[in-house]
Protein backbone atom coordinates (compact mmCIF):
# COMPACT_ATOMS: atom_id res chain seq x y z
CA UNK A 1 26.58 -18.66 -32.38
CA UNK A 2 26.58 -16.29 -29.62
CA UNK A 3 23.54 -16.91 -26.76
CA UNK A 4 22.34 -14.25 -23.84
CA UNK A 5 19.91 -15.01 -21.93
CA UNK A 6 16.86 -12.83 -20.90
CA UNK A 7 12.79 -13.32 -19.89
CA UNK A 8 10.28 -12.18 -22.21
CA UNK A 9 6.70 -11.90 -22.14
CA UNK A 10 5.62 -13.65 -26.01
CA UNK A 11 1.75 -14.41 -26.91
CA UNK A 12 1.92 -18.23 -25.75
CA UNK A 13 -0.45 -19.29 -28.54
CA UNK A 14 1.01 -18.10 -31.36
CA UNK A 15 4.70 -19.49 -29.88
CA UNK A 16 2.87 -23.01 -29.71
CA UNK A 17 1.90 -22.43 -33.51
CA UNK A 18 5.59 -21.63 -34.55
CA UNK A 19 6.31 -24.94 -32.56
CA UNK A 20 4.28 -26.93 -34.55
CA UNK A 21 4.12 -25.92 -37.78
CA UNK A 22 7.88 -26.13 -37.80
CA UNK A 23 8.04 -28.88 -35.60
CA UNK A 24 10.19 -27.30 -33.07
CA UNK A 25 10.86 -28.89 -29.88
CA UNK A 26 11.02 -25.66 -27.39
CA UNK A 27 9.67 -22.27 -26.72
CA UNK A 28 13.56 -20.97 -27.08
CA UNK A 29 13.85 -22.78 -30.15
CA UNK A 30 10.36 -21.10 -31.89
CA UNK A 31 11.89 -17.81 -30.99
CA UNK A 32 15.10 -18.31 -32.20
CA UNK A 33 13.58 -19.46 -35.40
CA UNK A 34 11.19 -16.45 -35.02
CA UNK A 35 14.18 -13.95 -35.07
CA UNK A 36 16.46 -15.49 -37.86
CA UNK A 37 13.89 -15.86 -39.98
CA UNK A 38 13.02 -11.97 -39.74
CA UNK A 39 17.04 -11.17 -39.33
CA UNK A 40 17.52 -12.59 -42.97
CA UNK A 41 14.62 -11.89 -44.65
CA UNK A 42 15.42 -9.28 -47.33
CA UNK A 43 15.37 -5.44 -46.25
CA UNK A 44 12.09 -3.81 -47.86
CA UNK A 45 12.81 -0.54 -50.20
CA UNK A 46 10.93 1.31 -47.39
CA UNK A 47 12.91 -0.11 -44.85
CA UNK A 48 16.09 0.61 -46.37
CA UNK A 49 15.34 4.14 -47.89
CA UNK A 50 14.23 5.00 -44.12
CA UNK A 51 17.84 4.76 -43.07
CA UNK A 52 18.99 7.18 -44.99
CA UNK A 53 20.64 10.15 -43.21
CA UNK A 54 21.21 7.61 -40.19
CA UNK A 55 25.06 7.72 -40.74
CA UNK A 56 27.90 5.27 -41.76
CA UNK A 57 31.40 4.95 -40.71
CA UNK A 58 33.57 3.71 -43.59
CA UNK A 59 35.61 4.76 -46.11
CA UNK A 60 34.68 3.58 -49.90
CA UNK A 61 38.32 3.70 -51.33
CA UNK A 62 39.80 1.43 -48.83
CA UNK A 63 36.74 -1.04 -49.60
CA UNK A 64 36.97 -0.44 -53.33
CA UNK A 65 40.75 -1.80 -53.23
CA UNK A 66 41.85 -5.27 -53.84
CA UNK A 67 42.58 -7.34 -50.74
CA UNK A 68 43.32 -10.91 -52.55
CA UNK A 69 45.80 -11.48 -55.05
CA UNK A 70 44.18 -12.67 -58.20
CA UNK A 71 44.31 -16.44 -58.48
């Protein structure tokens, strides 16, 4: 896992909450739990329909194609 660090300004109550309903030992550590836990929570429909027209870089075939030879 890759770490920067940076200050932020977070709502000190509600960190302390994260803290101990999860029974996390740190401020960092209620953040990083924070941010994973919204990083893999499932995109919404909205969410992911409001991307569209953004772009993508790729090319289908080249995906499509077998990499791995069949066991």
């Amino acid at each position: 896992m890759s770490m920067a660090r940076t200050n932020i300004d977070i709502d000190e109550v509600a960190c302390r909450k994260v803290m101990k309903r999860y029974q996390l030992a740190t401020m960092k550590d209620a953040v990083n739990f924070a941010l994973n836990q919204l990083v893999n929570e499932p995109m919404t429909l909205e969410e992911a329909l409001a991307m569209e027209g953004t772009g993508w870089d790729g090319d289908l075939a080249e995906m499509r194609t077998v990499r791995f030879p069949c066991l």
